[in-house]
PDB file of N, CA and C in Angstrom:
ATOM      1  N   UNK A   1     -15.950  -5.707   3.157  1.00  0.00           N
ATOM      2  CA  UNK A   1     -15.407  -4.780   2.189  1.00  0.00           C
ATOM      3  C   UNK A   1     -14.186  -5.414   1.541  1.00  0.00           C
ATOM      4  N   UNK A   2     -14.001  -5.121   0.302  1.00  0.00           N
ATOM      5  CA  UNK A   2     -13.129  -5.723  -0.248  1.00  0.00           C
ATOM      6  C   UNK A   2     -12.659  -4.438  -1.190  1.00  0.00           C
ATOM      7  N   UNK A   3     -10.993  -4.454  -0.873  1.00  0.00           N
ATOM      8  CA  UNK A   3      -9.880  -3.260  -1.361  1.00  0.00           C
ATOM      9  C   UNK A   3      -9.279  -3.909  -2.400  1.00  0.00           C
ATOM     10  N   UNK A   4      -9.015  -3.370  -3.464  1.00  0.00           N
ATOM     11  CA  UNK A   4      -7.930  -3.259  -4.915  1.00  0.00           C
ATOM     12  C   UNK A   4      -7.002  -2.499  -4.911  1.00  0.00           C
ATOM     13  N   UNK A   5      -5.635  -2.843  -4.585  1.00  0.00           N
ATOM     14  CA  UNK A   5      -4.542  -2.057  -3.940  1.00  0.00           C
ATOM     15  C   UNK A   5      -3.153  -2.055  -5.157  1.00  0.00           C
ATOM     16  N   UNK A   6      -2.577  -1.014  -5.386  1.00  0.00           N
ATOM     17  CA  UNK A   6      -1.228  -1.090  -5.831  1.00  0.00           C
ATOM     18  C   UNK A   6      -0.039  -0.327  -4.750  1.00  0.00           C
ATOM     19  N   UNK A   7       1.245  -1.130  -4.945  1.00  0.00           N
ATOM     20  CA  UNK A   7       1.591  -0.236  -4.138  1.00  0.00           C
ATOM     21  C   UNK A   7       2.709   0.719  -5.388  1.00  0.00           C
ATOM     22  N   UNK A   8       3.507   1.832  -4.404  1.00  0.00           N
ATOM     23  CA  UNK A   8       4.276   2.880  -5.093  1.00  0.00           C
ATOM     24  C   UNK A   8       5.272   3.171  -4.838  1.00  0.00           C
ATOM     25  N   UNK A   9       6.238   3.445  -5.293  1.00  0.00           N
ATOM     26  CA  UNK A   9       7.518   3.862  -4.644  1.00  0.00           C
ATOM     27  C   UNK A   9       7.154   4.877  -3.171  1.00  0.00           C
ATOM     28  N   UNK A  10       6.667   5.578  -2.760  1.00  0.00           N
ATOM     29  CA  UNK A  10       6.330   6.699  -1.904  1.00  0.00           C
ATOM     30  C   UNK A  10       6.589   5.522  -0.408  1.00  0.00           C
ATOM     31  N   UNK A  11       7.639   5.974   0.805  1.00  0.00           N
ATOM     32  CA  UNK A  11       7.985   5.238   1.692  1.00  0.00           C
ATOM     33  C   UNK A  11       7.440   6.694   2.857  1.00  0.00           C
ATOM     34  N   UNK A  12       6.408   6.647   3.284  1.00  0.00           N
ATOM     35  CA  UNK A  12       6.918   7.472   4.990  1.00  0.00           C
ATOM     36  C   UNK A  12       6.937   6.728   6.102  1.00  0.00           C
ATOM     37  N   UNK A  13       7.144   7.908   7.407  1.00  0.00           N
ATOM     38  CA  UNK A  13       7.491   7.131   8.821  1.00  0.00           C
ATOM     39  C   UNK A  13       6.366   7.628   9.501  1.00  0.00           C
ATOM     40  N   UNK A  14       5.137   6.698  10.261  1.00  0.00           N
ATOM     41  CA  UNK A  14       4.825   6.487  10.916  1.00  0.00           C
ATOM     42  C   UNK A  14       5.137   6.049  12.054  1.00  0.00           C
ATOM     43  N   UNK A  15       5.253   6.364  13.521  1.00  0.00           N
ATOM     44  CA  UNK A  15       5.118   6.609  14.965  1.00  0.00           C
ATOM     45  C   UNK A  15       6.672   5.990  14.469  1.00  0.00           C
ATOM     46  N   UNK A  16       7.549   6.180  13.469  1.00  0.00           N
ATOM     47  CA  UNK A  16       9.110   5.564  14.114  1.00  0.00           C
ATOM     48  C   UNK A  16       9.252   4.150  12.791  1.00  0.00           C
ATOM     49  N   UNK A  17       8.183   4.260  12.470  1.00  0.00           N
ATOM     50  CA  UNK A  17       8.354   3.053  11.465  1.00  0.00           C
ATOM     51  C   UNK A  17       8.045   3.312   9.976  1.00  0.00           C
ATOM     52  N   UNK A  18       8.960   2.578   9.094  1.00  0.00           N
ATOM     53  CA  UNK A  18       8.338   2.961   7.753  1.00  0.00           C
ATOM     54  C   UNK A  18       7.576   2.332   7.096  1.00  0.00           C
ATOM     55  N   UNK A  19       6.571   3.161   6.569  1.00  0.00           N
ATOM     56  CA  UNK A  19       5.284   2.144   6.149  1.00  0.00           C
ATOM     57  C   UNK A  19       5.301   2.437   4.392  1.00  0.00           C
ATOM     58  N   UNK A  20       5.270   1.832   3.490  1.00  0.00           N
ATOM     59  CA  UNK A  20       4.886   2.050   2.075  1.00  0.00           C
ATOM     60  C   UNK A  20       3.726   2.849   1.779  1.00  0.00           C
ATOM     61  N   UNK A  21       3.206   3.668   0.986  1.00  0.00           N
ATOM     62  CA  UNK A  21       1.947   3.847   0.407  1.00  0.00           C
ATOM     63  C   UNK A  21       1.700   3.392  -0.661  1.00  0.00           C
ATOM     64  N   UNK A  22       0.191   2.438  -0.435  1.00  0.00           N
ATOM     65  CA  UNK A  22      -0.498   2.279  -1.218  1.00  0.00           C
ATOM     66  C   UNK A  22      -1.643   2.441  -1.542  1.00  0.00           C
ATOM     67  N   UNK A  23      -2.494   3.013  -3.029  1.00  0.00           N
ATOM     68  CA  UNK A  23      -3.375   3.291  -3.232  1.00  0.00           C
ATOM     69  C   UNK A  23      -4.469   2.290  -3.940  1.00  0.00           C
ATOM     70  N   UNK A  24      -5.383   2.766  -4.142  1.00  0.00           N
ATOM     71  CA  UNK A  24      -6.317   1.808  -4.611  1.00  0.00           C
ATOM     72  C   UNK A  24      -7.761   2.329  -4.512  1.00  0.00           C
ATOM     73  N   UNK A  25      -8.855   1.314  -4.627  1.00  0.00           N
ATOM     74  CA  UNK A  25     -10.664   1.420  -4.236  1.00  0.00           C
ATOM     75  C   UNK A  25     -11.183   0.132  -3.366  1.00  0.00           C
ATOM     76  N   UNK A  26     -12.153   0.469  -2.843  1.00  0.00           N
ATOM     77  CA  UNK A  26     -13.079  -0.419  -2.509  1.00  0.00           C
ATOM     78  C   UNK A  26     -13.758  -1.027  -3.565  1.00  0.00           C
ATOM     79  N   UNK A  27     -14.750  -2.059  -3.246  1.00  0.00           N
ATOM     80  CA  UNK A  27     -15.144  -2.803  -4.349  1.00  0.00           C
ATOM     81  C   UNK A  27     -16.548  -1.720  -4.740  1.00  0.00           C
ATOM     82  N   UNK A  28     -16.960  -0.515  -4.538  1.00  0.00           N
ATOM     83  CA  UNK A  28     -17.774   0.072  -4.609  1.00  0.00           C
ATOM     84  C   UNK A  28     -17.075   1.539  -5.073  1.00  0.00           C
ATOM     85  N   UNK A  29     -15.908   1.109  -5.279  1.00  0.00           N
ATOM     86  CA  UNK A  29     -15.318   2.562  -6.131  1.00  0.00           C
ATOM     87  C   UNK A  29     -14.451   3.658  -5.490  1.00  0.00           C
ATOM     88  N   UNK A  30     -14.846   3.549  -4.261  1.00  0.00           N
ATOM     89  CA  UNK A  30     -14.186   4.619  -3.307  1.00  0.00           C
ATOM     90  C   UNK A  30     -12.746   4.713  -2.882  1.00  0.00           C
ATOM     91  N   UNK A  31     -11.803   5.849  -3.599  1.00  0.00           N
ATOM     92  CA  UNK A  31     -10.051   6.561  -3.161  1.00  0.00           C
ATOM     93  C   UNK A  31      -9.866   5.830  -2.092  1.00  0.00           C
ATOM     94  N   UNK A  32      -9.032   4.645  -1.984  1.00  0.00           N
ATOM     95  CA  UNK A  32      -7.881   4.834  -0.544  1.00  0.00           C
ATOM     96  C   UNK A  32      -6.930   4.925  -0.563  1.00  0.00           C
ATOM     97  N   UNK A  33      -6.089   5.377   0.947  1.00  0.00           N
ATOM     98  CA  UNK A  33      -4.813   5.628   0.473  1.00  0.00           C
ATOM     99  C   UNK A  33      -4.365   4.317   1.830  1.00  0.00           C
ATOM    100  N   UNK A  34      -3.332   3.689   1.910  1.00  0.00           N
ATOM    101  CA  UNK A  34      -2.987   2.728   2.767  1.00  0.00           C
ATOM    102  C   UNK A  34      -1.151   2.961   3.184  1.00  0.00           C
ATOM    103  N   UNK A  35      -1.352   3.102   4.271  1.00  0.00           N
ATOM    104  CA  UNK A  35       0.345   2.861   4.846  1.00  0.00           C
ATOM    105  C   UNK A  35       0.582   1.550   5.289  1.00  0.00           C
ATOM    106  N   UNK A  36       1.390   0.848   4.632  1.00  0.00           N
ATOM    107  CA  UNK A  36       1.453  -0.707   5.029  1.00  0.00           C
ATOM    108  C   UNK A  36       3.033  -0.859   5.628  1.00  0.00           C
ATOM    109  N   UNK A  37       3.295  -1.330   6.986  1.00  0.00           N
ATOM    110  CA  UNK A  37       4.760  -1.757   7.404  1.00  0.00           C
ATOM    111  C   UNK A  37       5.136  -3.150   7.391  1.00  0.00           C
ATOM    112  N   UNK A  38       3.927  -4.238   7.087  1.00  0.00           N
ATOM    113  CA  UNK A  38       4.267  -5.551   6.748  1.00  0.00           C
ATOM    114  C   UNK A  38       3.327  -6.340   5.768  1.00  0.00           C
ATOM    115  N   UNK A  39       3.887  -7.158   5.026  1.00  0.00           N
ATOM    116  CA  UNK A  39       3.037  -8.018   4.471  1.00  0.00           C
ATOM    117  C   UNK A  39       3.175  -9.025   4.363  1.00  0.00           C
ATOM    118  N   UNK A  40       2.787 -10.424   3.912  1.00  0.00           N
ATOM    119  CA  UNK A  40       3.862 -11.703   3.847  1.00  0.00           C
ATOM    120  C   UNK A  40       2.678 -12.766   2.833  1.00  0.00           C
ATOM    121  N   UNK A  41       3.437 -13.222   2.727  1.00  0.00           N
ATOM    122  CA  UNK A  41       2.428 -14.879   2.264  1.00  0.00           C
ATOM    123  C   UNK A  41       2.307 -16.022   3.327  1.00  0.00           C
ATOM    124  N   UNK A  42       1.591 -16.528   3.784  1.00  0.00           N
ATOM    125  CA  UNK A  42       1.916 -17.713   4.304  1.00  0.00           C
ATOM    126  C   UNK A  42       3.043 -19.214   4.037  1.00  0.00           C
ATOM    127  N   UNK A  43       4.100 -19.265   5.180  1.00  0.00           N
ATOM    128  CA  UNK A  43       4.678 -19.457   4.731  1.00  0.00           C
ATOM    129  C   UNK A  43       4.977 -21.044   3.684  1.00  0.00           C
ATOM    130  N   UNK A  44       3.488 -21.856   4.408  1.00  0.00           N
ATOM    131  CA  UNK A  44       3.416 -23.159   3.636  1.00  0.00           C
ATOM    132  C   UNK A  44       3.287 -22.735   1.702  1.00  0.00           C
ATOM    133  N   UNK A  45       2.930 -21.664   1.057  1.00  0.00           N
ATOM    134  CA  UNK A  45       3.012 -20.714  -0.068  1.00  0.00           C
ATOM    135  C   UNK A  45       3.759 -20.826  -0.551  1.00  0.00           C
ATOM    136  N   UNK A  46       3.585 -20.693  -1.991  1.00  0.00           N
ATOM    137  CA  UNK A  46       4.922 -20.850  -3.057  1.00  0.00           C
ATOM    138  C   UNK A  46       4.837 -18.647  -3.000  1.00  0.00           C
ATOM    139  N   UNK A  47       5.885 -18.205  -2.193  1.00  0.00           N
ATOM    140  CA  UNK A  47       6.609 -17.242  -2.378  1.00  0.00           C
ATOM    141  C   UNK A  47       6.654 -16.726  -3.275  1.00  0.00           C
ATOM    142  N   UNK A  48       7.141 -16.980  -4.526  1.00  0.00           N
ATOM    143  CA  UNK A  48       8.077 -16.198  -5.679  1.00  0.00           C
ATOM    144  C   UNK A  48       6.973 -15.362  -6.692  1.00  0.00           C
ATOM    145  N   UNK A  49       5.929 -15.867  -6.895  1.00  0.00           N
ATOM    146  CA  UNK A  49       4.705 -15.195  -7.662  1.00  0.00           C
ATOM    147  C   UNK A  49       4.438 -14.014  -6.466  1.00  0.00           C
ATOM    148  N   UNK A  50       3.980 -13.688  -5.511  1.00  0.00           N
ATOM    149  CA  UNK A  50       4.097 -12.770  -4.422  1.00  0.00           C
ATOM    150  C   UNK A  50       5.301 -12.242  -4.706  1.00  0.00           C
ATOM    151  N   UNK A  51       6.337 -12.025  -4.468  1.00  0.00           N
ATOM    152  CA  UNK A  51       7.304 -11.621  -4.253  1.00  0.00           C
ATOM    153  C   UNK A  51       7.576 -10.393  -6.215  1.00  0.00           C
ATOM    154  N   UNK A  52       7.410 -11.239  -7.395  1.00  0.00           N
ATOM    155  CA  UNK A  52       7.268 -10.608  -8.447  1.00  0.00           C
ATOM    156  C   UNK A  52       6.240  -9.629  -8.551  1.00  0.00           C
ATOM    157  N   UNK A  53       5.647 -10.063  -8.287  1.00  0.00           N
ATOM    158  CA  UNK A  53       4.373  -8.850  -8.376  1.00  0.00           C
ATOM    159  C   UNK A  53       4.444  -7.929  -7.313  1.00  0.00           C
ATOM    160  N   UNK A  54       5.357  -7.963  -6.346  1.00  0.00           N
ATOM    161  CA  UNK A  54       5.031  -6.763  -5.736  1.00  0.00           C
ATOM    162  C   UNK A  54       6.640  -5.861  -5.868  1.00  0.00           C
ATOM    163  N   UNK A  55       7.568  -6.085  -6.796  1.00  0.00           N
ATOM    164  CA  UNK A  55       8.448  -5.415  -7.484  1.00  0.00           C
ATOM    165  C   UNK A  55       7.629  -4.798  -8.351  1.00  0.00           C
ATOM    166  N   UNK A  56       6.458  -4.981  -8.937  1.00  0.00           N
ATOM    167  CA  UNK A  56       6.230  -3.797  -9.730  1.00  0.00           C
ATOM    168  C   UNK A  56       5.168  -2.477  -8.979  1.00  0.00           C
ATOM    169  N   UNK A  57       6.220  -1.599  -9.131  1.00  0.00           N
ATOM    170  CA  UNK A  57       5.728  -0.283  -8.302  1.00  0.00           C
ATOM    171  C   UNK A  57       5.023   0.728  -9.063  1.00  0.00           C
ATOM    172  N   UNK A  58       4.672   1.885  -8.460  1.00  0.00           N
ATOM    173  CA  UNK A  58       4.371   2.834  -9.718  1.00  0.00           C
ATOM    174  C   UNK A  58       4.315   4.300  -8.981  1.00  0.00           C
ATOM    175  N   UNK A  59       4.570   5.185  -9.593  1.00  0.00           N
ATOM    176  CA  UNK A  59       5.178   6.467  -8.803  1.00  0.00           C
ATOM    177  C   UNK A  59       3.417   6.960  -8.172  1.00  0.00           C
ATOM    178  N   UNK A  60       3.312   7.398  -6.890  1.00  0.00           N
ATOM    179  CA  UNK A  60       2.379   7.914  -6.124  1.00  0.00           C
ATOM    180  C   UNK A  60       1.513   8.727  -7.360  1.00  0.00           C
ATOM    181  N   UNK A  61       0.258   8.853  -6.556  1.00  0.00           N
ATOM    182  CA  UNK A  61      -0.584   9.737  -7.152  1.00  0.00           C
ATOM    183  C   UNK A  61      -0.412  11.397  -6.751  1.00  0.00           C
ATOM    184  N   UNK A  62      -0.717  12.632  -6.989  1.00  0.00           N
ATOM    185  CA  UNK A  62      -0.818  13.857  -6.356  1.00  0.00           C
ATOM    186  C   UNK A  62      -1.223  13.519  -5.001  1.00  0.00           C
ATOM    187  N   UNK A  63      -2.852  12.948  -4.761  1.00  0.00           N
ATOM    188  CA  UNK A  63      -3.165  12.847  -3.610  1.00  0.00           C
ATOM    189  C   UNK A  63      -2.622  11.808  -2.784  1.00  0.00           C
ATOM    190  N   UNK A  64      -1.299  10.934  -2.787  1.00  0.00           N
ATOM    191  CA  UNK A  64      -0.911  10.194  -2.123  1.00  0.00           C
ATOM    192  C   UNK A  64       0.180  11.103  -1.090  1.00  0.00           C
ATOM    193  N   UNK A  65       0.682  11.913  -2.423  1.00  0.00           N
ATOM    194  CA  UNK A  65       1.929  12.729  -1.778  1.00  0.00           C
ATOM    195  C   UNK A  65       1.779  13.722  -1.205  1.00  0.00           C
ATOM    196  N   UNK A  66       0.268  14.035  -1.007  1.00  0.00           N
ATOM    197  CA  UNK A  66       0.055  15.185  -0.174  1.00  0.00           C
ATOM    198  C   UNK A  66      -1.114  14.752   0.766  1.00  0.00           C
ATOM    199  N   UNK A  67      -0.901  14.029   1.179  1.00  0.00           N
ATOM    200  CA  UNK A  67      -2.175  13.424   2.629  1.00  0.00           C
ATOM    201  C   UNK A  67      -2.473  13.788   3.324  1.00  0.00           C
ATOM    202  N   UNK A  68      -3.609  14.278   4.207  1.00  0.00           N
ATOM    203  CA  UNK A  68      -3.740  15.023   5.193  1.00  0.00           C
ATOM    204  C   UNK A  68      -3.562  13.933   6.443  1.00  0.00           C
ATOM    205  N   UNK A  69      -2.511  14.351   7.337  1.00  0.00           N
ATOM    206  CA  UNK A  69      -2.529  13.922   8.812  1.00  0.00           C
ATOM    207  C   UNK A  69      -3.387  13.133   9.062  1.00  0.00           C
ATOM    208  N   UNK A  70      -4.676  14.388   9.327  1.00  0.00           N
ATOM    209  CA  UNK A  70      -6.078  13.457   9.412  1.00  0.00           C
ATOM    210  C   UNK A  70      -6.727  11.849   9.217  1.00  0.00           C
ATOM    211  N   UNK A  71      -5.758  11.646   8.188  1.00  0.00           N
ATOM    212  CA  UNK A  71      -6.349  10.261   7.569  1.00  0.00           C
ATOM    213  C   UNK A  71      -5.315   9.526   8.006  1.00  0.00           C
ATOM    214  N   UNK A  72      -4.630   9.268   8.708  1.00  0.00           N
ATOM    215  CA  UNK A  72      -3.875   8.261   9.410  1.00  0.00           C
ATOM    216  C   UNK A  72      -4.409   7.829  10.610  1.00  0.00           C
ATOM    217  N   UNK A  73      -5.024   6.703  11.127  1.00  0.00           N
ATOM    218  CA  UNK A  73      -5.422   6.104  12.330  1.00  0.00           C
ATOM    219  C   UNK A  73      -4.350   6.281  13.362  1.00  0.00           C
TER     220      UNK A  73
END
């Protein structure tokens, strides 16, 4: 499976930690919503292209900001 992700300003806390939300699809079309607490490039990687692109944010969707419990692993 392969995900198409943006992330958003929207920060919650999971078990004590803060995770970002981000939304996006599968490569077959299907809503996700993603709590992410790390990400990185490898560090042999030129950094700075990573690092620009993920300054650009974009304010949550309705259904980001209202998630059901449920959907958290």
């Amino acid at each position: 499976m392969m995900l198409r992700i943006r992330n958003t300003t929207k920060i919650v806390e999971l078990n004590g930690v803060p995770a970002r939300v981000w939304e996006g699809e599968t490569d077959s079309g299907i809503p996700v919503i993603l709590f992410v607490t790390r990400i990185a490039v490898a560090k042999a990687d030129d950094q700075a292209p990573f690092e620009r692109e993920l300054q650009s944010i974009s304010p949550p969707s309705p259904e980001a900001e209202t998630f059901p419990a449920r959907m958290i692993l």
